[in-house]
N, C-alpha and C. Protein backbone atom coordinates (compact mmCIF):
# COMPACT_ATOMS: atom_id res chain seq x y z
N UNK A 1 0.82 -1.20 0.00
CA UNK A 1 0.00 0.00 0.00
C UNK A 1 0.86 1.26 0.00
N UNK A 2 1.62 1.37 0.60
CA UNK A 2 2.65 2.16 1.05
C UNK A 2 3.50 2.93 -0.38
N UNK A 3 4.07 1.57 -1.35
CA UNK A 3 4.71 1.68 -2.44
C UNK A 3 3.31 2.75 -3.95
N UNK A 4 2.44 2.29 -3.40
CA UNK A 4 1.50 2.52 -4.52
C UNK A 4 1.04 4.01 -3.68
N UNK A 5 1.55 4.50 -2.44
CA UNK A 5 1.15 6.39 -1.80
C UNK A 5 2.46 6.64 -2.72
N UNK A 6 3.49 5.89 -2.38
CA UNK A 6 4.68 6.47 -3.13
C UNK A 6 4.90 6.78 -4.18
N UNK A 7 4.48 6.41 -5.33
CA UNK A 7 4.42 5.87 -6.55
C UNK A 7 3.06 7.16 -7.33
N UNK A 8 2.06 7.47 -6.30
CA UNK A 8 1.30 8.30 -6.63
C UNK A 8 2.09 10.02 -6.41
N UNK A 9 2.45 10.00 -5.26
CA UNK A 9 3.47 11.28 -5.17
C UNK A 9 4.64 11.54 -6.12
N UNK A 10 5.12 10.57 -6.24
CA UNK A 10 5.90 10.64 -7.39
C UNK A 10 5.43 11.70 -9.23
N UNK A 11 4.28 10.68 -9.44
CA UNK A 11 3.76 11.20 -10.57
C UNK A 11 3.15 12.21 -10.27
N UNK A 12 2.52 12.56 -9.31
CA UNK A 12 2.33 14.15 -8.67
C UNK A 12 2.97 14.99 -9.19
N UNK A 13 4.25 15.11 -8.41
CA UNK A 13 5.56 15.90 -8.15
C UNK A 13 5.70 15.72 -9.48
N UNK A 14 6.33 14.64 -10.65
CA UNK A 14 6.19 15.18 -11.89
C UNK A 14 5.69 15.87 -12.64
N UNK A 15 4.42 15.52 -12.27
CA UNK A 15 3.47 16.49 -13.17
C UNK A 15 3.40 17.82 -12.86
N UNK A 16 3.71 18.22 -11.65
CA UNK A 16 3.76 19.47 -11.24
C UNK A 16 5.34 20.06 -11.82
N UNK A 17 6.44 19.14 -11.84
CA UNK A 17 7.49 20.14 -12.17
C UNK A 17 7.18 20.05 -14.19
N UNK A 18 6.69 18.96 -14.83
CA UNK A 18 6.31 19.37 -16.47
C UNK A 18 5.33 20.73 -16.10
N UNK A 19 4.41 20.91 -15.41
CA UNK A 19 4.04 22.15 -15.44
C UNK A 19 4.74 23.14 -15.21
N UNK A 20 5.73 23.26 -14.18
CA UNK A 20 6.51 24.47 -14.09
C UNK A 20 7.41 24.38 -15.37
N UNK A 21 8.34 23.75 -16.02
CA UNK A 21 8.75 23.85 -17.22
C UNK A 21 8.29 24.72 -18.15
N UNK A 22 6.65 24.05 -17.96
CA UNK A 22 5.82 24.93 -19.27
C UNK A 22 5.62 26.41 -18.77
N UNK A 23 5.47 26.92 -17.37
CA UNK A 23 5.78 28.17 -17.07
C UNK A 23 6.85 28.78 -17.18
N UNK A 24 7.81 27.96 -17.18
CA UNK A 24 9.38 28.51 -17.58
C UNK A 24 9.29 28.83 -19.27
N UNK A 25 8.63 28.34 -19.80
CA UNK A 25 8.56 28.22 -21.33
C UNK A 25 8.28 29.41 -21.69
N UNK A 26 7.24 29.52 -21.37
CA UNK A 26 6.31 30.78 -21.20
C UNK A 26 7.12 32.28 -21.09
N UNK A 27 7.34 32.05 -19.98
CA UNK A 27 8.59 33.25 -19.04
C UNK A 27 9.27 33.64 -20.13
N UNK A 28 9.97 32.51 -20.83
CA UNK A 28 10.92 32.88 -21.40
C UNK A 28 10.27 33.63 -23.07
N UNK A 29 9.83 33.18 -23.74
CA UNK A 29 9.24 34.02 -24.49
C UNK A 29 8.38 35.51 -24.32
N UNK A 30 7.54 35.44 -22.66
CA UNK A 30 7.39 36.74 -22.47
C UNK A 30 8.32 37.63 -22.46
N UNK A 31 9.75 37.11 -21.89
CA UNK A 31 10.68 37.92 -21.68
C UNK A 31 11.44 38.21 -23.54
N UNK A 32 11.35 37.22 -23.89
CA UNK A 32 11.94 37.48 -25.63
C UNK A 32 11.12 38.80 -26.24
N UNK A 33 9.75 38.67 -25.62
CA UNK A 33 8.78 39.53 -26.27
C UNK A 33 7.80 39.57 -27.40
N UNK A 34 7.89 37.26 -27.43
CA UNK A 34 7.34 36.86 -28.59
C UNK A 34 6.11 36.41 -28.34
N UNK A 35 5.16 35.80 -28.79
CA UNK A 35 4.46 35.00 -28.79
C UNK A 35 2.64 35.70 -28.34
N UNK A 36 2.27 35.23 -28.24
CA UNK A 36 0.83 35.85 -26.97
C UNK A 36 0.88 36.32 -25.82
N UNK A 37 0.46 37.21 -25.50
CA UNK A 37 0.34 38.20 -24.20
C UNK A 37 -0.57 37.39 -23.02
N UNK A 38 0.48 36.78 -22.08
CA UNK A 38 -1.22 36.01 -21.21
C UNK A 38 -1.41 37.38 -20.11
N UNK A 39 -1.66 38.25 -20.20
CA UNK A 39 -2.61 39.46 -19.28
C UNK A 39 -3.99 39.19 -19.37
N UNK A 40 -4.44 39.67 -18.36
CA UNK A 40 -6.44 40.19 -18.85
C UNK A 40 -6.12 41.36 -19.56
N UNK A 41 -5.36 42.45 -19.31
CA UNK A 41 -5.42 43.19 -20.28
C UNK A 41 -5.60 43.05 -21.51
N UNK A 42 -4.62 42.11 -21.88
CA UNK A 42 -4.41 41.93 -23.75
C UNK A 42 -5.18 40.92 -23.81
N UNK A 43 -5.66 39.96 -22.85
CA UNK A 43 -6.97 38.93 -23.12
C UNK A 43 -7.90 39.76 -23.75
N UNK A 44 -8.80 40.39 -22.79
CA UNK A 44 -10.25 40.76 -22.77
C UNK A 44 -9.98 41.92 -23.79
N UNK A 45 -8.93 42.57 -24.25
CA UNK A 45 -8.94 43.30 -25.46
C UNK A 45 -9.61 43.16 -26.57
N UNK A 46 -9.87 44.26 -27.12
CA UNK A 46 -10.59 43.41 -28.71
C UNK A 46 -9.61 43.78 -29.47
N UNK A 47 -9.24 43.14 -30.88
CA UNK A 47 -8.31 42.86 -31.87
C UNK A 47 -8.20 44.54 -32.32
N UNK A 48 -8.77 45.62 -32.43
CA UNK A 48 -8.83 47.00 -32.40
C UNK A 48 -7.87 47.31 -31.73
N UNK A 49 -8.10 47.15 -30.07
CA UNK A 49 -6.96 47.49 -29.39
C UNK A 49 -5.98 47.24 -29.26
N UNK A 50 -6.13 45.95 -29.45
CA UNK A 50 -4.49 45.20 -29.35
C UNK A 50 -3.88 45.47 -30.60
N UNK A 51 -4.29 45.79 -31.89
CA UNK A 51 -3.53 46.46 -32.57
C UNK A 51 -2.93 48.01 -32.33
N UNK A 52 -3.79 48.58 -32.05
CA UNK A 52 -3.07 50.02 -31.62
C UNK A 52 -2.77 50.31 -30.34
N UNK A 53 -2.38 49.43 -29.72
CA UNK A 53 -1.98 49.18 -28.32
C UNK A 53 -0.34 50.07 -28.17
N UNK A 54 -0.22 50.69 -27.42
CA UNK A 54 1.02 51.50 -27.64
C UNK A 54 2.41 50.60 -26.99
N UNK A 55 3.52 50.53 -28.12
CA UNK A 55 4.86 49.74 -27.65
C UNK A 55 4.70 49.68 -25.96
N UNK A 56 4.77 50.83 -25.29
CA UNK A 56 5.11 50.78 -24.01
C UNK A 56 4.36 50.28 -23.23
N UNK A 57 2.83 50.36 -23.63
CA UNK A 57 2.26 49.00 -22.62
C UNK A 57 2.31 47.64 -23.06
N UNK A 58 2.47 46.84 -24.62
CA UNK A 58 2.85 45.98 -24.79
C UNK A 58 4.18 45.50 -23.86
N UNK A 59 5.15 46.21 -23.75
CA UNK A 59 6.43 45.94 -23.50
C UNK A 59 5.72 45.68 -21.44
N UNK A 60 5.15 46.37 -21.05
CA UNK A 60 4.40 46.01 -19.66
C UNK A 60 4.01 44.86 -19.52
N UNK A 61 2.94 44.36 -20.19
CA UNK A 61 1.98 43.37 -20.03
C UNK A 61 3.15 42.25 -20.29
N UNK A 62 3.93 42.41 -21.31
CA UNK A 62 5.06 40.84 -21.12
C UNK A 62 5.67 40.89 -20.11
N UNK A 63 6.38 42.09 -19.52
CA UNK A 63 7.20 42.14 -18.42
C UNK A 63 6.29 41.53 -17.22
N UNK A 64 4.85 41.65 -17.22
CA UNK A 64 4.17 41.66 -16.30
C UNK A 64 3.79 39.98 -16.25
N UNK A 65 3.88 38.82 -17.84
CA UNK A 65 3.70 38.15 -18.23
C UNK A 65 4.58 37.05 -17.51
N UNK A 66 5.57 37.54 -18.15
CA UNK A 66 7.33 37.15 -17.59
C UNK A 66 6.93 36.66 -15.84
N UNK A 67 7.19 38.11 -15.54
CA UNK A 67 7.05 37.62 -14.17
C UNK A 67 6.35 36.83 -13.15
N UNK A 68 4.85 37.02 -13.65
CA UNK A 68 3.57 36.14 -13.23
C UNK A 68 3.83 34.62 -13.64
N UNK A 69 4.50 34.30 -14.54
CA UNK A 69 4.75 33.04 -14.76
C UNK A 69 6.26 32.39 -13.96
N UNK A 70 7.27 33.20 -13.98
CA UNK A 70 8.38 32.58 -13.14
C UNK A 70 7.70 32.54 -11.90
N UNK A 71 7.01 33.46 -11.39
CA UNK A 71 6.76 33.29 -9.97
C UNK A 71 6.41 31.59 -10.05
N UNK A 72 5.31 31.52 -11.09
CA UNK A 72 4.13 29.98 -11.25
C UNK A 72 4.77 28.78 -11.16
N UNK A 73 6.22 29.19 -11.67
CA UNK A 73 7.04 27.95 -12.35
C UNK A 73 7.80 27.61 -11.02
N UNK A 74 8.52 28.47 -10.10
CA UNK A 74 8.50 28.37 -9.07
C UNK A 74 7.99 27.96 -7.93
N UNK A 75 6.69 28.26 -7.40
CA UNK A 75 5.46 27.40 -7.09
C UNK A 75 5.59 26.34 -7.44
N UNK A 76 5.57 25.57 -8.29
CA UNK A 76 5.15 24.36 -9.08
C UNK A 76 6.75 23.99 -8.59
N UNK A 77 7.80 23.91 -8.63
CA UNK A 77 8.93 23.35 -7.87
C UNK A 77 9.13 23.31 -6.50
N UNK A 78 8.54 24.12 -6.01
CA UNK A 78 8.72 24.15 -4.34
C UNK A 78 7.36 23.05 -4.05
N UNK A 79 6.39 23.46 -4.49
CA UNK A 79 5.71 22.30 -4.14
C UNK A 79 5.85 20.77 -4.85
N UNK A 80 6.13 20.61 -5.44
CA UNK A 80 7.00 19.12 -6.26
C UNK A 80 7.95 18.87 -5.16
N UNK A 81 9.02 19.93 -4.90
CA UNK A 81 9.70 19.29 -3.62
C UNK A 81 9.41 18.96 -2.16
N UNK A 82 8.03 20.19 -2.36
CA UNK A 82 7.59 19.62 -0.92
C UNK A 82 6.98 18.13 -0.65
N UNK A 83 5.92 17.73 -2.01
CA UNK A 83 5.62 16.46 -1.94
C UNK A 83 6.89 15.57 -1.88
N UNK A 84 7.72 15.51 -2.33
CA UNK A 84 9.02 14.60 -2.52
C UNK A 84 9.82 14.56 -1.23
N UNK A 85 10.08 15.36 -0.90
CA UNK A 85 10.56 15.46 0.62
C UNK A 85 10.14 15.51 1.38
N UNK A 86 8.78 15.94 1.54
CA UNK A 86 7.65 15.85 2.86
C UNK A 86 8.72 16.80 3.80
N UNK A 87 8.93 17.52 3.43
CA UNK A 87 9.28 18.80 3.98
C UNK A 87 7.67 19.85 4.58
N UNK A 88 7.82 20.10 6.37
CA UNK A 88 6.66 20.71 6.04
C UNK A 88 6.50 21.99 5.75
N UNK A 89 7.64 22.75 6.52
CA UNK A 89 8.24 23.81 5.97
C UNK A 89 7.70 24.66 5.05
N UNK A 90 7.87 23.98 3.90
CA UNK A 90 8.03 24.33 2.49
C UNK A 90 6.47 24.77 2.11
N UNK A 91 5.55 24.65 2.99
CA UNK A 91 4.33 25.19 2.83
C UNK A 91 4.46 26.13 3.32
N UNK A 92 4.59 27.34 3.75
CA UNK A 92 5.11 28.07 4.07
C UNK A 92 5.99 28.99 2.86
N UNK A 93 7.14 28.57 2.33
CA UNK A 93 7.35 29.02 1.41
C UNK A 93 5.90 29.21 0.16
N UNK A 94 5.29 28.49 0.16
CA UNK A 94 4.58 28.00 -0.73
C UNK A 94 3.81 29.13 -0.77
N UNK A 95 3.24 29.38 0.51
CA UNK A 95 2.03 30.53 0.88
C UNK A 95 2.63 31.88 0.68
N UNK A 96 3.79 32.10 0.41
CA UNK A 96 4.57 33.17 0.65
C UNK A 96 4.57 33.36 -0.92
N UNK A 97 4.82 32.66 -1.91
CA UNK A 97 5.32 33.09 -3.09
C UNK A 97 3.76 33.20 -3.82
N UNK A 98 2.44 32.78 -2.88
CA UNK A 98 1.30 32.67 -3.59
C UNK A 98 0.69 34.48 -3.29
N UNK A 99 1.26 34.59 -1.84
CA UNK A 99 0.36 36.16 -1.69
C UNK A 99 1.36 36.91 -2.39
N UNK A 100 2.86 36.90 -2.81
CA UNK A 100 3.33 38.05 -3.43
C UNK A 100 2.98 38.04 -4.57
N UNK A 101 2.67 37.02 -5.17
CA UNK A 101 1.43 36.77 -6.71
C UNK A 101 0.48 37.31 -6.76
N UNK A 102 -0.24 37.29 -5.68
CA UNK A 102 -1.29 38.47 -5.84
C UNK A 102 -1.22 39.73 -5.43
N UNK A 103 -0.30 40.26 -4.71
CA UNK A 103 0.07 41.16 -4.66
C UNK A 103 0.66 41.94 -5.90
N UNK A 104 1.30 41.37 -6.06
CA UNK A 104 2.28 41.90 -7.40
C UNK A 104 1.05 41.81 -8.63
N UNK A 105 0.27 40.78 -8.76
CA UNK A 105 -0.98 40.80 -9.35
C UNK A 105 -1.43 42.50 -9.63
N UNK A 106 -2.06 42.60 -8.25
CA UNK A 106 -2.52 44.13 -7.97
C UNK A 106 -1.94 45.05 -8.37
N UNK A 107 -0.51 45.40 -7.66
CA UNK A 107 0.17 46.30 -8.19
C UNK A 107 0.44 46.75 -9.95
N UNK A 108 0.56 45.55 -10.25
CA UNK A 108 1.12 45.31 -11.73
C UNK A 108 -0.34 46.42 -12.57
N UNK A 109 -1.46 45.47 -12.05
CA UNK A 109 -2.33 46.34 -12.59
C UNK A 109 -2.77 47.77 -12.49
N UNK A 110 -3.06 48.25 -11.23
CA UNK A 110 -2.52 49.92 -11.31
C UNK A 110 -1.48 50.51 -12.31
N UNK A 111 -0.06 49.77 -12.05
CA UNK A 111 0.66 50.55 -12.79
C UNK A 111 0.10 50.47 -14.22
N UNK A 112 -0.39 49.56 -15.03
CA UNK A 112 -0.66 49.31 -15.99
C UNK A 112 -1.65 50.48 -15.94
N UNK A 113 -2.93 50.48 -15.31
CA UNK A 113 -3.63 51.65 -15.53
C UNK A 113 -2.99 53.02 -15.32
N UNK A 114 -2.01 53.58 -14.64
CA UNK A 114 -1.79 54.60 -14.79
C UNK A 114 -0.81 54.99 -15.97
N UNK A 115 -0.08 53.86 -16.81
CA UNK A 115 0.37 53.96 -17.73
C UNK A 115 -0.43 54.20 -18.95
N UNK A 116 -1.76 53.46 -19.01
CA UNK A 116 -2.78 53.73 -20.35
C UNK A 116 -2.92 55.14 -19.93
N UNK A 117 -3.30 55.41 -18.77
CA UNK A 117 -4.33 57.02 -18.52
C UNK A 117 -3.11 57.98 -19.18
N UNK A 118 -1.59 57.83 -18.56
CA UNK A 118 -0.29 58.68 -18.72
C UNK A 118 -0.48 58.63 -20.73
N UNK A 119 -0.30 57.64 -21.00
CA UNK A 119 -0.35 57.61 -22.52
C UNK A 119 -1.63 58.25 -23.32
N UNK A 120 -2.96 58.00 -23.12
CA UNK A 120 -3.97 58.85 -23.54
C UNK A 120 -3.78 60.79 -23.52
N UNK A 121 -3.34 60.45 -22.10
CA UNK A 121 -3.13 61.84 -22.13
C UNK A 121 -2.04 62.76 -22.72
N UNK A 122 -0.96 61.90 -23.20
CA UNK A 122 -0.07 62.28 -24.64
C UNK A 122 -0.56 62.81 -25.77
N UNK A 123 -1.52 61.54 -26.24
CA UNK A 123 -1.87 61.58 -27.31
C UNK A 123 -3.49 62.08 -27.22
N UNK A 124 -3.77 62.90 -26.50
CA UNK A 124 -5.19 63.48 -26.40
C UNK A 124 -6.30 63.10 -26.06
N UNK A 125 -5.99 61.60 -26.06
CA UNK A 125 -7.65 61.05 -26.22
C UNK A 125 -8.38 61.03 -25.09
């Protein structure tokens, strides 16, 4: 019984660090500056905006992209190791890297809004 708890944590903890990978994946193209924007901003956009979306908040929302995902990919390793080591600790870390996620969540978005309002008001609109 014992071998088959083991055996389930195992593939756990894998599956959780192929997921952080794929957040590392991610990261790394936000940070290149390629690919799809995962924000709500540039989500819930309509194809209007996101075309005339100005360089400098594009260049935000990846930075903002970037980061929201290393944090994820991170997560997803600390807890892979916590199952693997039965460390209890590490929950703790765990809870720690989840509220500066939403924190930084928050923040990210203000700045983002005071950057559209700063930019409208450049360009008049």
């Amino acid at each position: 019984m014992e071998a088959m708890n083991s055996i389930g944590l195992i593939i756990v903890a894998s599956f959780l660090c192929t997921l952080a990978v794929v957040c590392l994946r991610i990261a790394y193209s936000q940070k290149k500056e390629t690919g799809f924007i995962y924000t709500n901003t540039w989500i819930w956009a309509s194809a209007e905006t996101r075309a005339n979306m100005d360089d400098r908040i594009k260049k935000a929302e990846y930075r903002i992209g970037r980061n929201v995902f290393f944090l994820i990919a991170v997560l997803f390793f600390v807890l892979s190791a916590q199952i693997l080591l039965s460390l209890k600790w590490l929950i703790y870390v765990v809870n720690a890297i989840i509220i500066i996620l939403i924190v930084y969540a928050i923040v990210s978005s203000v700045q983002t809004t005071r950057l559209e309002k700063s930019i409208n008001r450049e360009h008049g609109d």
